[in-house]
N, C-alpha and C. Protein backbone atom coordinates (compact mmCIF):
# COMPACT_ATOMS: atom_id res chain seq x y z
N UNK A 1 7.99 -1.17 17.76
CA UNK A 1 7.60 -1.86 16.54
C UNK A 1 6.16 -1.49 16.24
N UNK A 2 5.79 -1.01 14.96
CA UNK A 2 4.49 -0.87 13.97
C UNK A 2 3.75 -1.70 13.99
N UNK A 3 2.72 -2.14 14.18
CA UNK A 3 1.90 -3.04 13.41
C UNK A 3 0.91 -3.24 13.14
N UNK A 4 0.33 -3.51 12.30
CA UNK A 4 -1.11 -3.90 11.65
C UNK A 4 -2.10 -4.12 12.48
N UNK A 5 -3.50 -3.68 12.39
CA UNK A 5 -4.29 -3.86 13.38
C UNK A 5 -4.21 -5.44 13.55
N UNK A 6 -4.07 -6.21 12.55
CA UNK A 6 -3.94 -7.53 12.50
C UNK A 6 -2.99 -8.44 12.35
N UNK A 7 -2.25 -9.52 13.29
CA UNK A 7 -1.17 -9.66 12.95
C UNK A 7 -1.42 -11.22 12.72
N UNK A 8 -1.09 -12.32 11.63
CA UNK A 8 -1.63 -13.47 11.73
C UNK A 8 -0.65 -13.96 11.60
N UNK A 9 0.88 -14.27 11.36
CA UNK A 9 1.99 -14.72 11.89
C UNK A 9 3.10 -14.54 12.79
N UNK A 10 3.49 -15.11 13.27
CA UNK A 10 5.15 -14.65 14.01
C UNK A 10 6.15 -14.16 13.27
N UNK A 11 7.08 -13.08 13.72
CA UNK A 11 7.93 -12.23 13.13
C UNK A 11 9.16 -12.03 13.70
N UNK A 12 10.02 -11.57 13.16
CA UNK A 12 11.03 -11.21 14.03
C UNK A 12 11.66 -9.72 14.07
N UNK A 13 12.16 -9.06 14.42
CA UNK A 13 13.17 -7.59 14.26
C UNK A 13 14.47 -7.48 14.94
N UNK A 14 15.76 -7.66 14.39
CA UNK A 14 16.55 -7.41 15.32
C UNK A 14 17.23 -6.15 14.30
N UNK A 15 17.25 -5.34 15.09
CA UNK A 15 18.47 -3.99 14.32
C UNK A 15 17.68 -3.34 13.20
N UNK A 16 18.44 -3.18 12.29
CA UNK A 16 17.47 -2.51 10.91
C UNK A 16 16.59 -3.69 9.49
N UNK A 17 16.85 -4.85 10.62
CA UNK A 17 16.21 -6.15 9.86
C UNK A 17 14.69 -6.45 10.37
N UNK A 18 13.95 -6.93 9.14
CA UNK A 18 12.75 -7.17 9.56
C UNK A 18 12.53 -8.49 8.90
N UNK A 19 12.35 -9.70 9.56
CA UNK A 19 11.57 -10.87 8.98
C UNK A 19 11.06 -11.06 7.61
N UNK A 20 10.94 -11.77 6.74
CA UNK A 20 10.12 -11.28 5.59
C UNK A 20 8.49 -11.54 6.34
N UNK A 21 8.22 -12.31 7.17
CA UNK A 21 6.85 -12.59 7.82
C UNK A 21 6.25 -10.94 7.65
N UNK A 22 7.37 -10.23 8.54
CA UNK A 22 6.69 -8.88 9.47
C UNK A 22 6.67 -7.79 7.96
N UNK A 23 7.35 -7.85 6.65
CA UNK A 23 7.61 -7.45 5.66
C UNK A 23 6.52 -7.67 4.91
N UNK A 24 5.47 -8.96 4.70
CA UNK A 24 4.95 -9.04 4.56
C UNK A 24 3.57 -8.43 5.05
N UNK A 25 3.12 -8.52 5.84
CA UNK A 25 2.18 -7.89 7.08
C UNK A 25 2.07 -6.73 6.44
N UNK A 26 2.89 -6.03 6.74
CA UNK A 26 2.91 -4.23 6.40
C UNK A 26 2.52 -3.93 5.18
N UNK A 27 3.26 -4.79 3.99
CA UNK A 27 2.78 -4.57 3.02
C UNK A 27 1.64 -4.70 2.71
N UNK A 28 0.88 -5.80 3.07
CA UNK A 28 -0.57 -5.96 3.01
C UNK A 28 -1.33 -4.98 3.50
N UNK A 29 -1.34 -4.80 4.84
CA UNK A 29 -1.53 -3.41 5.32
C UNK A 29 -1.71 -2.32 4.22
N UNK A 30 -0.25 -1.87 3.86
CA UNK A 30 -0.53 -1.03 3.19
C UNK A 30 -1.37 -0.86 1.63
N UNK A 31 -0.86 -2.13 1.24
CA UNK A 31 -1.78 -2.69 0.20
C UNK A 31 -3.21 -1.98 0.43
N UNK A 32 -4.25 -2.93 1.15
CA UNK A 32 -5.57 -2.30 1.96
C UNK A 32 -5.29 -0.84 2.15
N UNK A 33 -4.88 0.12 2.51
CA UNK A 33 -4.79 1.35 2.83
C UNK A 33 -5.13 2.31 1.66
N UNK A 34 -4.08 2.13 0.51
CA UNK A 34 -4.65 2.43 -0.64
C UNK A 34 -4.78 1.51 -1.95
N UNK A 35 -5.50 0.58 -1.47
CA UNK A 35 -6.22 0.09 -3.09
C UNK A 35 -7.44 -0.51 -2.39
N UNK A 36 -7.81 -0.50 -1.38
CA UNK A 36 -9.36 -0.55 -1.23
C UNK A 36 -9.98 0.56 -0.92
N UNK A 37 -10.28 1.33 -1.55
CA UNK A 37 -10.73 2.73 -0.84
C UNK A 37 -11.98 3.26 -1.77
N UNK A 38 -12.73 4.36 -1.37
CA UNK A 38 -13.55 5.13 -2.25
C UNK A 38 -13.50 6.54 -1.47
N UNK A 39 -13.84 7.22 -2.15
CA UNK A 39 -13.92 8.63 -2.05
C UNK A 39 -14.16 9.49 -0.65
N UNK A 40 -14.90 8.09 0.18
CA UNK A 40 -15.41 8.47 1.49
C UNK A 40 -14.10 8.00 2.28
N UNK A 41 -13.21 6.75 2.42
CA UNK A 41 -12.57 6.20 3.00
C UNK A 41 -10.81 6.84 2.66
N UNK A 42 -11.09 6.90 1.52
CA UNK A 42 -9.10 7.51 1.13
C UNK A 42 -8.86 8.59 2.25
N UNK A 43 -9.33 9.47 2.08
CA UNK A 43 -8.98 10.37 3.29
C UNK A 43 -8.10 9.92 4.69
N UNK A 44 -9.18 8.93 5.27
CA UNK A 44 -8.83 8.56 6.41
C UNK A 44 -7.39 7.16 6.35
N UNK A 45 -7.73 6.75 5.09
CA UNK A 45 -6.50 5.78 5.27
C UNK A 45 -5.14 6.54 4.77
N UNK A 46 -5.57 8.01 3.67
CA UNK A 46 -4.17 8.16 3.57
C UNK A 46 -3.54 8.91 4.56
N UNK A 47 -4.29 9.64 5.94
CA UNK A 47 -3.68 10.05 7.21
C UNK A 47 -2.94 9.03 7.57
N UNK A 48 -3.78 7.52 8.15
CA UNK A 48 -2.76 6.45 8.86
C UNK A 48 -1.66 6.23 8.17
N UNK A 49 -1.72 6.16 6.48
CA UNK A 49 -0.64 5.98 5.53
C UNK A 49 0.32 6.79 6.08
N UNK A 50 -0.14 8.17 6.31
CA UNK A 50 1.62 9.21 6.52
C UNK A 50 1.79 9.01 7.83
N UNK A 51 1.39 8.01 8.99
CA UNK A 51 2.27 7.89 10.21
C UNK A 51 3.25 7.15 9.84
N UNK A 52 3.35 6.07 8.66
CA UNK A 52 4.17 5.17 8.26
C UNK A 52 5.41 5.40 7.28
N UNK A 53 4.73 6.62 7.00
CA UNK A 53 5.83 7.24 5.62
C UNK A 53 6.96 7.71 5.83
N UNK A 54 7.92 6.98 5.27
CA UNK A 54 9.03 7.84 4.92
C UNK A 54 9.18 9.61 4.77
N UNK A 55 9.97 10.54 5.81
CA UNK A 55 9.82 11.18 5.33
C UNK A 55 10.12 12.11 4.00
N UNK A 56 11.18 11.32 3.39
CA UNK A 56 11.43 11.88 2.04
C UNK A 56 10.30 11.67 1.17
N UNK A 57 9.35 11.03 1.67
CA UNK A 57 8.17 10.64 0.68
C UNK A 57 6.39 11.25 1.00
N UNK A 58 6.75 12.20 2.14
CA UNK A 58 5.10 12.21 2.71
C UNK A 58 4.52 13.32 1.32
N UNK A 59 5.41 14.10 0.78
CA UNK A 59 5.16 15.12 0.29
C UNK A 59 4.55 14.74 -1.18
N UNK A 60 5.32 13.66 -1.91
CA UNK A 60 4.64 13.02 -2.89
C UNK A 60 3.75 12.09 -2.73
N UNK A 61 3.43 11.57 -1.52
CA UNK A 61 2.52 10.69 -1.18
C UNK A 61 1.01 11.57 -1.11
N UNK A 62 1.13 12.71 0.05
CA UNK A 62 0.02 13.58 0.36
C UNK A 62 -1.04 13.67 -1.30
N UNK A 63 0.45 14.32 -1.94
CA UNK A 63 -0.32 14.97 -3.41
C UNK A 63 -0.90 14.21 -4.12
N UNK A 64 -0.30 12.42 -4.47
CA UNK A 64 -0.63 11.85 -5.03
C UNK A 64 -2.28 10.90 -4.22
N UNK A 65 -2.11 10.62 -3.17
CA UNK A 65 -3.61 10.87 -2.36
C UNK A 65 -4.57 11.52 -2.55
N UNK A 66 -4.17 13.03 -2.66
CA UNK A 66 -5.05 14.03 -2.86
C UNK A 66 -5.91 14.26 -4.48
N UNK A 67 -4.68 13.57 -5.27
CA UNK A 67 -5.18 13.53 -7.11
C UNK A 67 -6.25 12.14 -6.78
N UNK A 68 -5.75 11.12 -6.20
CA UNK A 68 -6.54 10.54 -6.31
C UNK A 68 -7.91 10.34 -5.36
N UNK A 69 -8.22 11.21 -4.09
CA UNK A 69 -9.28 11.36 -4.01
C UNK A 69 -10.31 12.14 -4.75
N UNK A 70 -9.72 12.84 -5.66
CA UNK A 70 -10.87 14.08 -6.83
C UNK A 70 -11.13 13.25 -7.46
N UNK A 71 -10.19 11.98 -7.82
CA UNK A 71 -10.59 11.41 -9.13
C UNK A 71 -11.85 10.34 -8.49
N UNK A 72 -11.76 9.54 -7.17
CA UNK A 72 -12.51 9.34 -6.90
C UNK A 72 -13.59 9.37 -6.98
N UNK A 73 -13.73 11.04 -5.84
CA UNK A 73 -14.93 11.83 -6.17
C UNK A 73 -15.64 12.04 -7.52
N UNK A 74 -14.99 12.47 -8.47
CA UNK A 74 -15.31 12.78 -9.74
C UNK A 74 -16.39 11.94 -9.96
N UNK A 75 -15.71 10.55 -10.26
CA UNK A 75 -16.52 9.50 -10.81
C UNK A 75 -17.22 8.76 -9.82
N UNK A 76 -17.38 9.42 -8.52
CA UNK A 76 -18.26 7.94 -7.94
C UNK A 76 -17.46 6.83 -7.64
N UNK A 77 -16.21 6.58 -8.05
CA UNK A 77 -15.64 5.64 -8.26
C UNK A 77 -15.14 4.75 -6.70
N UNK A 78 -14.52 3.14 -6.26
CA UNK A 78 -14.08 3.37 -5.13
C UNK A 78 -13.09 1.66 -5.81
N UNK A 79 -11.74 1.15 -5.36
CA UNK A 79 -11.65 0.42 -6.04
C UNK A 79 -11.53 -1.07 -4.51
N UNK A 80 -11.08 -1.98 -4.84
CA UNK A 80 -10.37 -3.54 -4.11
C UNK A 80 -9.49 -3.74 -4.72
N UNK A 81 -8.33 -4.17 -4.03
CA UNK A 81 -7.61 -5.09 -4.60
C UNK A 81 -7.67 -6.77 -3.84
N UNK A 82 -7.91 -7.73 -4.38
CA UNK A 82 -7.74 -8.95 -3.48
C UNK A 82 -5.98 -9.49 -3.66
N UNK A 83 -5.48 -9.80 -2.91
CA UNK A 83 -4.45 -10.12 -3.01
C UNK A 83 -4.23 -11.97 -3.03
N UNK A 84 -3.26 -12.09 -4.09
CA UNK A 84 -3.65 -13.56 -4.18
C UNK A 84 -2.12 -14.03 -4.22
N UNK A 85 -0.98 -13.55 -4.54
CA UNK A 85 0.56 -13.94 -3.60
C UNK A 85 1.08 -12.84 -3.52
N UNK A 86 1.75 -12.84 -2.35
CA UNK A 86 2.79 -12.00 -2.34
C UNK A 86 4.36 -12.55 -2.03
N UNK A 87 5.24 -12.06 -2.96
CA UNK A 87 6.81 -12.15 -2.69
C UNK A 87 7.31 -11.18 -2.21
N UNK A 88 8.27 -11.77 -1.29
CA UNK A 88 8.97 -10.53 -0.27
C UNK A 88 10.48 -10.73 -0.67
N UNK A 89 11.28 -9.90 -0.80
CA UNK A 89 12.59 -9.72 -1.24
C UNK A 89 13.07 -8.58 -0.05
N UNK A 90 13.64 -9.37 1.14
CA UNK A 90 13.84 -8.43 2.52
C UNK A 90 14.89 -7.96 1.89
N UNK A 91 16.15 -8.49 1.81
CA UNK A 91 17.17 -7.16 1.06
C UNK A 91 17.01 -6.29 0.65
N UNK A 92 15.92 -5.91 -0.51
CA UNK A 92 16.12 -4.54 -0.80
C UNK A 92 14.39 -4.09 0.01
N UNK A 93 14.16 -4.33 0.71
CA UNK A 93 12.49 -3.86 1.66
C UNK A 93 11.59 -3.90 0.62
N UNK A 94 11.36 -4.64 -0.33
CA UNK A 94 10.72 -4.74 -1.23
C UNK A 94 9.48 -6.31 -0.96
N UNK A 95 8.25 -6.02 -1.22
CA UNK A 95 7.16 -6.92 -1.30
C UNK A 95 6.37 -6.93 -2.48
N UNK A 96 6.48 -7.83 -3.26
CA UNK A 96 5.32 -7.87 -4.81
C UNK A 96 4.10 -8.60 -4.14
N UNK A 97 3.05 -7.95 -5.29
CA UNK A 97 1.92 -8.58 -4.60
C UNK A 97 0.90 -8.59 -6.17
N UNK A 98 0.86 -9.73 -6.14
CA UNK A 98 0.34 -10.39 -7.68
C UNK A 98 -1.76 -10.22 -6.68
N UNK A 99 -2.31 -9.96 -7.85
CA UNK A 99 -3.71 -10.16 -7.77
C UNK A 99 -4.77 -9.70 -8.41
N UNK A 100 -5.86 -9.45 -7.77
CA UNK A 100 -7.17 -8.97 -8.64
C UNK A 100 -7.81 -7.43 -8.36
N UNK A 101 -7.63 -6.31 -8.90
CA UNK A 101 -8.60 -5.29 -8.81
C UNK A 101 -9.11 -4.96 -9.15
N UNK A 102 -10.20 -4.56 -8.20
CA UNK A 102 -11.64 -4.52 -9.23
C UNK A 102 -11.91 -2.60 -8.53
N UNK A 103 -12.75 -2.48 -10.34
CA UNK A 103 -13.23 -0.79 -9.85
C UNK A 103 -14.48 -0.98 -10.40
N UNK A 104 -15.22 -0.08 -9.40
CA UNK A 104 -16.72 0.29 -9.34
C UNK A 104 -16.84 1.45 -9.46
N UNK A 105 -17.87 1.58 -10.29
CA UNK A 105 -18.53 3.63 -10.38
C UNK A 105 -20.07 3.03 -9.75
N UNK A 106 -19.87 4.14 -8.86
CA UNK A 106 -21.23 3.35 -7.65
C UNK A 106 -21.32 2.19 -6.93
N UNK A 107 -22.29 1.23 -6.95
CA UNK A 107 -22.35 -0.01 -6.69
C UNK A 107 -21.64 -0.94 -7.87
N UNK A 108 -21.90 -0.65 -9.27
CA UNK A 108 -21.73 -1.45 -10.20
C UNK A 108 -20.16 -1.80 -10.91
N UNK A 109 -19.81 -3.15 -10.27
CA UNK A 109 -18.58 -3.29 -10.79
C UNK A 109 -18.41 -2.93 -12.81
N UNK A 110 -16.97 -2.48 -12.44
CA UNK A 110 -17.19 -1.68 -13.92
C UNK A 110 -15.56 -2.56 -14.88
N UNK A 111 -15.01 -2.63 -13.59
CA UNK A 111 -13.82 -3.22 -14.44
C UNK A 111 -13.10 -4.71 -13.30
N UNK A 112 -12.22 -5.29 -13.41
CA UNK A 112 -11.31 -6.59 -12.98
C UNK A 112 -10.58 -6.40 -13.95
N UNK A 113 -8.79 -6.85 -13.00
CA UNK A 113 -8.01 -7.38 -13.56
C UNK A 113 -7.10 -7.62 -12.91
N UNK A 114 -6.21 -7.93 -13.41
CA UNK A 114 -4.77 -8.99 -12.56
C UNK A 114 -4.08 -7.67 -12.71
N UNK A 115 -3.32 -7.65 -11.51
CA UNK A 115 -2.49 -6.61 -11.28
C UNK A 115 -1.01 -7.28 -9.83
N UNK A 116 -0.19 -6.41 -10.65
CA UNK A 116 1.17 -6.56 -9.59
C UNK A 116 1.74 -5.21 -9.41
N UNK A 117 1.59 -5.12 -7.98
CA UNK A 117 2.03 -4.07 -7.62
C UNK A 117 3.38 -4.29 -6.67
N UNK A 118 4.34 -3.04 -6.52
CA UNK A 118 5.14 -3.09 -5.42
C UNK A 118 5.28 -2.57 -4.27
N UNK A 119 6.02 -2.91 -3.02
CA UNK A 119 5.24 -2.07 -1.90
C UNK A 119 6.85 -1.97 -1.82
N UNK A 120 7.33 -0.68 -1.13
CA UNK A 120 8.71 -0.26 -1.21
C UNK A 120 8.76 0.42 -0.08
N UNK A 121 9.40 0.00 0.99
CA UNK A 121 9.62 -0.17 2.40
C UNK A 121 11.29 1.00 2.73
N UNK A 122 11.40 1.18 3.51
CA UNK A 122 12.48 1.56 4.28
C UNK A 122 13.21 1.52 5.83
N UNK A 123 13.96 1.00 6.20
CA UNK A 123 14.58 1.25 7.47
C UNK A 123 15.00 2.23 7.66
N UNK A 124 14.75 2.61 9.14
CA UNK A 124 15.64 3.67 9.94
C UNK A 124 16.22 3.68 11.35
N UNK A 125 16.65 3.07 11.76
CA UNK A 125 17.08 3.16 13.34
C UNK A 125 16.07 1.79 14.22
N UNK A 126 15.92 1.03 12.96
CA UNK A 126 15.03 -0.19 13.64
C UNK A 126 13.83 0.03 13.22
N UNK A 127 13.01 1.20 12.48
CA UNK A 127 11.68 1.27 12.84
C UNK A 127 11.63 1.14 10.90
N UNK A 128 10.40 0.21 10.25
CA UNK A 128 10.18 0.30 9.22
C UNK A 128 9.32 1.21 8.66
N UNK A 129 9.33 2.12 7.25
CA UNK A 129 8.46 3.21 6.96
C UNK A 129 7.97 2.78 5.33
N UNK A 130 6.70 3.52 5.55
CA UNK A 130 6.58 2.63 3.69
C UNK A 130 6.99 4.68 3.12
N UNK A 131 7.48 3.58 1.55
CA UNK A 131 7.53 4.79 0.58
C UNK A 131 7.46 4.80 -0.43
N UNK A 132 6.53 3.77 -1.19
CA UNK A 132 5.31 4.41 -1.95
C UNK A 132 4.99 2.55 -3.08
N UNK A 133 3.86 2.95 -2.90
CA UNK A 133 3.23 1.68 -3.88
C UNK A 133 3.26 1.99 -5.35
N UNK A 134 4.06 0.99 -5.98
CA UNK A 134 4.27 1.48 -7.39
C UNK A 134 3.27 -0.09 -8.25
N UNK A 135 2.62 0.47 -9.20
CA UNK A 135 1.86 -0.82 -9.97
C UNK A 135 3.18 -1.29 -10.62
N UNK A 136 3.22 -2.22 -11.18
CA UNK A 136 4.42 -2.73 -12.67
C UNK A 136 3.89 -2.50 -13.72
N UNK A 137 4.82 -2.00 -14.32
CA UNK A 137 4.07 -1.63 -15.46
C UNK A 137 4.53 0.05 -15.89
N UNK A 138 4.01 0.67 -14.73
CA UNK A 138 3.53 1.99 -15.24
C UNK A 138 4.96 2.54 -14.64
N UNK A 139 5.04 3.98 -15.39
CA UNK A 139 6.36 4.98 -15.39
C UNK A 139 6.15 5.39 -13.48
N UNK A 140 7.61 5.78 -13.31
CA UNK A 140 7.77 6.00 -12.11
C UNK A 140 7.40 7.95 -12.26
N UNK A 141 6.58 8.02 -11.38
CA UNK A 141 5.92 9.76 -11.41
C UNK A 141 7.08 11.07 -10.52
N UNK A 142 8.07 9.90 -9.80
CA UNK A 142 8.99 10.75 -9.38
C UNK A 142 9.83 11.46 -10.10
């Protein structure tokens, strides 16, 4: 079993089932991985990101990492998300996560807003893999 450097509830796993507790966790995790980042930090979280990845997904994950560290770079830019609920829907490995992100160019916050994103999970042989954070809203890039 995977887990978060931090684990602040009890969970369960039996077979290709995961708790919504432990469903939760990860997602957050991954949440933090990529939506708190800046130009210096994406790098390193989107490596830990592809120990977790699906592999039908490392390949669009890598690239889409990689667009968004230039864009980063470009602007100086680095963003947060605070997370303020999340719903877990274990049937389909799915976690929403309602909240606030904020982007900075430099030090100076530049933008806030409410955002819901989805975190889209997979089983395989017992072990859970993420495969890919989608905002709501926006077109699917696959």
């Amino acid at each position: 079993i995977v887990l978060p450097p931090e684990v602040r509830r009890e969970f369960w796993v039996e077979g290709n089932r995961f708790s919504p507790e432990y469903l939760e966790e990860m997602a957050a995790y991954f949440l933090h991985l990529s939506l708190d980042v800046s130009e210096s930090t994406l790098p390193y979280n989107t490596e830990i990101l592809m120990r977790y990845a699906d592999s039908s997904t490392c390949s669009y994950l890598r690239d889409k990492y990689e667009k968004d560290i230039k864009k980063l770079k470009k602007n100086n830019a680095s963003t947060n998300f605070e997370i303020k609920e999340l719903t877990v829907y274990p049937d389909q490995n799915t976690v929403r996560a309602e909240g606030t992100l904020n982007r900075y160019i430099g030090s100076k916050m530049i933008q806030t807003s409410e955002e819901t994103y989805e975190v889209q999970l997979k089983t395989y042989r017992g072990r859970l893999f993420f495969q890919k954070i989608k905002r709501m809203g926006e077109k699917d890039e696959d």
